[in-house]
N, C-alpha and C. Protein backbone atom coordinates (compact mmCIF):
# COMPACT_ATOMS: atom_id res chain seq x y z
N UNK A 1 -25.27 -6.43 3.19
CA UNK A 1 -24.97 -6.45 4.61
C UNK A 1 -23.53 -6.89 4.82
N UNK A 2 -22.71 -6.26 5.78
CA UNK A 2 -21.45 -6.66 5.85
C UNK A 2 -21.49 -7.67 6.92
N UNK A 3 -20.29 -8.92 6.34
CA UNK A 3 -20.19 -9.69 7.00
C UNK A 3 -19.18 -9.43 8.27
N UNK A 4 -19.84 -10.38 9.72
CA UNK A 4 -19.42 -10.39 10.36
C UNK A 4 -17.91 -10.48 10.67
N UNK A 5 -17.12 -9.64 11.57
CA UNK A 5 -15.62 -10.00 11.36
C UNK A 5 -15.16 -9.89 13.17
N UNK A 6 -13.94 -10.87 13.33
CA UNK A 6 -13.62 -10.66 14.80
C UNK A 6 -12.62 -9.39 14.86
N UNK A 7 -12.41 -9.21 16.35
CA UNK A 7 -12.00 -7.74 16.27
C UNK A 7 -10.53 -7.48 15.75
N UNK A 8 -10.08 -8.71 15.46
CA UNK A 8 -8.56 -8.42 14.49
C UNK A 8 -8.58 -8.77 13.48
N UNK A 9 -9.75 -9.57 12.39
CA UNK A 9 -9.95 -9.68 11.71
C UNK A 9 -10.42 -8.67 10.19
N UNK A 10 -10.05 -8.29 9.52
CA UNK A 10 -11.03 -7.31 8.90
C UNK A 10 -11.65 -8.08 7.89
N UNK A 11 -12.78 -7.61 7.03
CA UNK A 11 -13.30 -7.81 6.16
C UNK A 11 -12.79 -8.35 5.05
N UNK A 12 -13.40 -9.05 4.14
CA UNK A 12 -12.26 -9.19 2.48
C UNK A 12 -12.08 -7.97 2.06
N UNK A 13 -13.55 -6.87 1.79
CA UNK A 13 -12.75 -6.04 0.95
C UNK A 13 -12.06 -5.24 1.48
N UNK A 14 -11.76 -4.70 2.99
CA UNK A 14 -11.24 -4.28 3.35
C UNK A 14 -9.85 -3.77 3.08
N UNK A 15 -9.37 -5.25 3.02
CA UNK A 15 -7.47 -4.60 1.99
C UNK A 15 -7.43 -4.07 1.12
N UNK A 16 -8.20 -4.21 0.18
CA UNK A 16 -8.46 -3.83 -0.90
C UNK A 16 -8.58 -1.82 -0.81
N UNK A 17 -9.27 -1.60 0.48
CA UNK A 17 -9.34 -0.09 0.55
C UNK A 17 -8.05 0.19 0.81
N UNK A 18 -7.41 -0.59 1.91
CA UNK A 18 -6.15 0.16 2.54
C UNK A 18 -5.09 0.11 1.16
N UNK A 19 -5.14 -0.86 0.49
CA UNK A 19 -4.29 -0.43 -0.43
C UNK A 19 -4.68 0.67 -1.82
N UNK A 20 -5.93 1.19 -1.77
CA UNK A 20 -6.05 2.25 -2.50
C UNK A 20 -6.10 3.53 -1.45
N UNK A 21 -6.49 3.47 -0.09
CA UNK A 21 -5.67 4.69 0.32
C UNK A 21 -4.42 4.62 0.90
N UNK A 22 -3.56 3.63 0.97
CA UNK A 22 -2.16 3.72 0.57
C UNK A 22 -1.54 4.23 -0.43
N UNK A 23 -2.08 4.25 -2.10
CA UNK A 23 -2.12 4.75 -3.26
C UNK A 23 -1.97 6.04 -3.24
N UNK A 24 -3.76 6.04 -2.74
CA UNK A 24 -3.60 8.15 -2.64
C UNK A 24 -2.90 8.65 -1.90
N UNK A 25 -2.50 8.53 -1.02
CA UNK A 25 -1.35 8.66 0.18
C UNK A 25 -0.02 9.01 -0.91
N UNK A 26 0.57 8.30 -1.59
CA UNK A 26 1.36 7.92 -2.35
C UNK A 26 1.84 8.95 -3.21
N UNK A 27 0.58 9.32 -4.12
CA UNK A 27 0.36 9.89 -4.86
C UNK A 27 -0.02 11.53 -4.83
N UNK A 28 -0.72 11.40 -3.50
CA UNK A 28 -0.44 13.02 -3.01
C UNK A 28 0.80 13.15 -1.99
N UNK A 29 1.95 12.57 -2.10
CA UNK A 29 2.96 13.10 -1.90
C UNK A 29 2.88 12.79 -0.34
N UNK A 30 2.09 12.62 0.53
CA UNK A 30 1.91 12.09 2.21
C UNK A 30 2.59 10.50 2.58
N UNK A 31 3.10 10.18 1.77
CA UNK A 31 3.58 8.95 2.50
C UNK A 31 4.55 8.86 3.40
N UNK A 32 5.60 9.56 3.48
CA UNK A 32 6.44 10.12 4.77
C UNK A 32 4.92 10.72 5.59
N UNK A 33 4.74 11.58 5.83
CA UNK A 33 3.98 12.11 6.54
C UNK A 33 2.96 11.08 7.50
N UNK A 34 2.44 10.05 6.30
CA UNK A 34 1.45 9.28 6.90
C UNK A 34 2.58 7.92 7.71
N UNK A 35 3.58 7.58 7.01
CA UNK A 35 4.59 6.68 7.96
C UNK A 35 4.75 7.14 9.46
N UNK A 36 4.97 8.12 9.79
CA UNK A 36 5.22 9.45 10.60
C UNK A 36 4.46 8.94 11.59
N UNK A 37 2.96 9.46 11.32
CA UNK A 37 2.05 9.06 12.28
C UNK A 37 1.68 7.84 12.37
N UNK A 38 1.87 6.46 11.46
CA UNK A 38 1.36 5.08 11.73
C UNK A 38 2.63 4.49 12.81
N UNK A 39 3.53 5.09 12.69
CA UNK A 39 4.57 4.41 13.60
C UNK A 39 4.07 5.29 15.07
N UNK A 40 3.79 6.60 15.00
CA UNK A 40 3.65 7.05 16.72
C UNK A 40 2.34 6.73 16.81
N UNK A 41 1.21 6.40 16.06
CA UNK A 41 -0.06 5.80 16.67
C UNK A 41 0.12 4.21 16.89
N UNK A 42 0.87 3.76 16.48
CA UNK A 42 1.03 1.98 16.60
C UNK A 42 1.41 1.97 18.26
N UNK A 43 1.55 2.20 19.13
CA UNK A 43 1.21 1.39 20.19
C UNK A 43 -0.46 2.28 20.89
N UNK A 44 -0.58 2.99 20.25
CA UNK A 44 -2.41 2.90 20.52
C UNK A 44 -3.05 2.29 19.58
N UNK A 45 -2.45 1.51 18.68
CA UNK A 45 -3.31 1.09 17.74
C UNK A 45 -5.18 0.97 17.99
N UNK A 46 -5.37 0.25 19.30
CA UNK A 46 -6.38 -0.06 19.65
C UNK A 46 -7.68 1.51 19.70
N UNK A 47 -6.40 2.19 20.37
CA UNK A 47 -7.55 3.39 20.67
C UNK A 47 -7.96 4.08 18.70
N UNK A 48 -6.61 3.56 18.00
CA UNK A 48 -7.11 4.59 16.87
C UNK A 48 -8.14 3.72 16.42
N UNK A 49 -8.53 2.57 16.30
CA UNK A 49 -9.13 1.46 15.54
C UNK A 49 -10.53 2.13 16.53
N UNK A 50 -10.60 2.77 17.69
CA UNK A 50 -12.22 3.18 18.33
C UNK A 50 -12.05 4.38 17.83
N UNK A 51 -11.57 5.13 17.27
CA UNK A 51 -11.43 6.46 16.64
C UNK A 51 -12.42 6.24 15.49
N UNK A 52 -11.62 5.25 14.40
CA UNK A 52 -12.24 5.15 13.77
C UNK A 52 -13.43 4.69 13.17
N UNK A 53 -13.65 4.20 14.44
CA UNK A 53 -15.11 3.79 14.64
C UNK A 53 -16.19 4.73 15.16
N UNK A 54 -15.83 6.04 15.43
CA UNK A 54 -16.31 6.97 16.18
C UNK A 54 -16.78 7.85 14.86
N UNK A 55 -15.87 7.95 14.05
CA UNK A 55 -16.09 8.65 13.07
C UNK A 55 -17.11 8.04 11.74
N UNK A 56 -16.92 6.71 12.10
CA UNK A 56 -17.93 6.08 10.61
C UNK A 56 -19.35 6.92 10.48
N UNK A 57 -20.25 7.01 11.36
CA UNK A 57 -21.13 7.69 11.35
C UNK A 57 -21.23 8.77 10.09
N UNK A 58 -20.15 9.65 10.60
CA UNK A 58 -20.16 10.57 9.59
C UNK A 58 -19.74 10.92 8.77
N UNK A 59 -19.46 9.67 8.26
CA UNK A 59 -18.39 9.79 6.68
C UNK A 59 -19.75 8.52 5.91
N UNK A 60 -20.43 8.28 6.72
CA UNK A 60 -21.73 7.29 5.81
C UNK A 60 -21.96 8.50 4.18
N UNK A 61 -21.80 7.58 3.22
CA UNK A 61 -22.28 8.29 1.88
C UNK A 61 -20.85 9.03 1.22
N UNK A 62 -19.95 8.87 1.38
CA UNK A 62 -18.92 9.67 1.55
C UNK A 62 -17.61 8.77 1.40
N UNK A 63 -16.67 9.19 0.26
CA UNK A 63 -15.60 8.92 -0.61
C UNK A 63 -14.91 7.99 0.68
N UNK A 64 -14.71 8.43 1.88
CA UNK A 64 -13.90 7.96 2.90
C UNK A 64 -14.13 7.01 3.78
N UNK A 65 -15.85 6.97 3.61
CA UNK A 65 -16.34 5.62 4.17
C UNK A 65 -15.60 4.25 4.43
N UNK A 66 -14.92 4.00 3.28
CA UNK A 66 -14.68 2.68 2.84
C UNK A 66 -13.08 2.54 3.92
N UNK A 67 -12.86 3.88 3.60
CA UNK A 67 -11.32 4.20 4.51
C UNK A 67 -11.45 3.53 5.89
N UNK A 68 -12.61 4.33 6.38
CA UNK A 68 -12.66 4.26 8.06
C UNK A 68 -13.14 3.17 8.37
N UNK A 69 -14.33 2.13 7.30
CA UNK A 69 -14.22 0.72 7.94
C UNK A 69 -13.35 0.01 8.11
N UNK A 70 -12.57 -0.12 7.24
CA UNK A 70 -10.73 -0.92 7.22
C UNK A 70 -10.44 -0.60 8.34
N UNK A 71 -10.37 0.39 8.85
CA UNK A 71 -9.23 1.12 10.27
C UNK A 71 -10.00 0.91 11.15
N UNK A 72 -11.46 0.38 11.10
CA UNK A 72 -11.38 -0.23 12.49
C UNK A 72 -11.32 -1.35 13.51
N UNK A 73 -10.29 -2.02 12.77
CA UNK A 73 -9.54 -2.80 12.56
C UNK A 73 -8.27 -2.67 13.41
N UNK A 74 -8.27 -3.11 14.73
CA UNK A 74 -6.59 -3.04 15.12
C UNK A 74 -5.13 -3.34 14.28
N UNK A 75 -5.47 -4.78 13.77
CA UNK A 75 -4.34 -4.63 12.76
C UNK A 75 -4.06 -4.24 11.44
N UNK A 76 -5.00 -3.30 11.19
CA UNK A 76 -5.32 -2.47 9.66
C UNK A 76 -4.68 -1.49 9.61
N UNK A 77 -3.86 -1.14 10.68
CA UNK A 77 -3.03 0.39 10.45
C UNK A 77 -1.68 -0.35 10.44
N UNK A 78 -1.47 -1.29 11.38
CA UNK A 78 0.03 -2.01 10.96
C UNK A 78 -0.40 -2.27 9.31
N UNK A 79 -1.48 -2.61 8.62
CA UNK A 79 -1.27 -3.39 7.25
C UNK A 79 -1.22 -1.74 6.47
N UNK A 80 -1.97 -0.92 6.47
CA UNK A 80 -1.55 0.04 6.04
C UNK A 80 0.14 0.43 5.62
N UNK A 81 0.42 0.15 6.79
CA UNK A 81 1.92 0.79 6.90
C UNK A 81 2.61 -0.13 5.80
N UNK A 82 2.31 -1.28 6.05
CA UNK A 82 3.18 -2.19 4.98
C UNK A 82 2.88 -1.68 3.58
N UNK A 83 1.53 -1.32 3.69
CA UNK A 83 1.11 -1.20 1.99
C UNK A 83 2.04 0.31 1.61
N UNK A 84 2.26 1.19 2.22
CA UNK A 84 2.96 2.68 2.30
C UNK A 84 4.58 2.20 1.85
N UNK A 85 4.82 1.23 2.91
CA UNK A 85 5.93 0.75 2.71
C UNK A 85 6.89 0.15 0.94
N UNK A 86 5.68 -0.77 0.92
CA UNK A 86 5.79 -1.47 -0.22
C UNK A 86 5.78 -0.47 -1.31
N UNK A 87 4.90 0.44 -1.44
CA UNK A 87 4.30 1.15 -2.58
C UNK A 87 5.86 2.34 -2.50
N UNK A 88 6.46 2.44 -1.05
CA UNK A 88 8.15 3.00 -1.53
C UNK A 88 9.13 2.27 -2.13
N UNK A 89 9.21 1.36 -2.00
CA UNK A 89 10.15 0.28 -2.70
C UNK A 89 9.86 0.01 -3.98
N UNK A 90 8.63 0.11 -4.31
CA UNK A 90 8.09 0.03 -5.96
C UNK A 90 8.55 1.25 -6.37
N UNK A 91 8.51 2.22 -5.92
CA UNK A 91 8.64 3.55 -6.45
C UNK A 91 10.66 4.06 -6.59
N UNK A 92 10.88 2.87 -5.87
CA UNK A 92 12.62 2.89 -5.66
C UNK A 92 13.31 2.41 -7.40
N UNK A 93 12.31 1.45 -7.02
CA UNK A 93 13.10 -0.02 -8.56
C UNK A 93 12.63 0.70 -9.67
């Protein structure tokens, strides 16, 4: 059972996803792309965080599951971005 979390709070394992789909992001070549859209969805943050809550339903059983609980999370797409961020600067040095 997942533990309870407040609405800016996310889960423990939660980071743990955003930084492996920060990874794949990475790695399939979308990290511009996905920067792109985390900076023009960041002042809806809120509405994407009910997006992604809209969608859990139907990603239950499914590789992406783990994705869309993290994000629904208001401040999980700002942490995203950092992890996108970071994972360019590693890729710089």
């Amino acid at each position: 059972m997942r533990k309870p979390t407040t609405a800016n709070q996310p889960a423990t394992a939660e980071p743990e996803a955003l930084q492996r789909l920060a990874d794949r992001l990475c790695r399939a070549g979308l990290r511009e792309p996905a920067c792109l859209a985390l900076q023009t969805l960041s002042p809806v943050a809120f509405l994407s965080s009910q997006l992604a809550l809209f969608v859990q339903p139907f990603l239950r059983g499914s590789a992406w599951q783990p994705y869309a609980d993290a994000l629904t999370h208001e401040t999980s797409w700002e942490t995203l971005q950092q992890h996108l961020e970071r994972n360019a600067q590693a890729n710089r040095d």
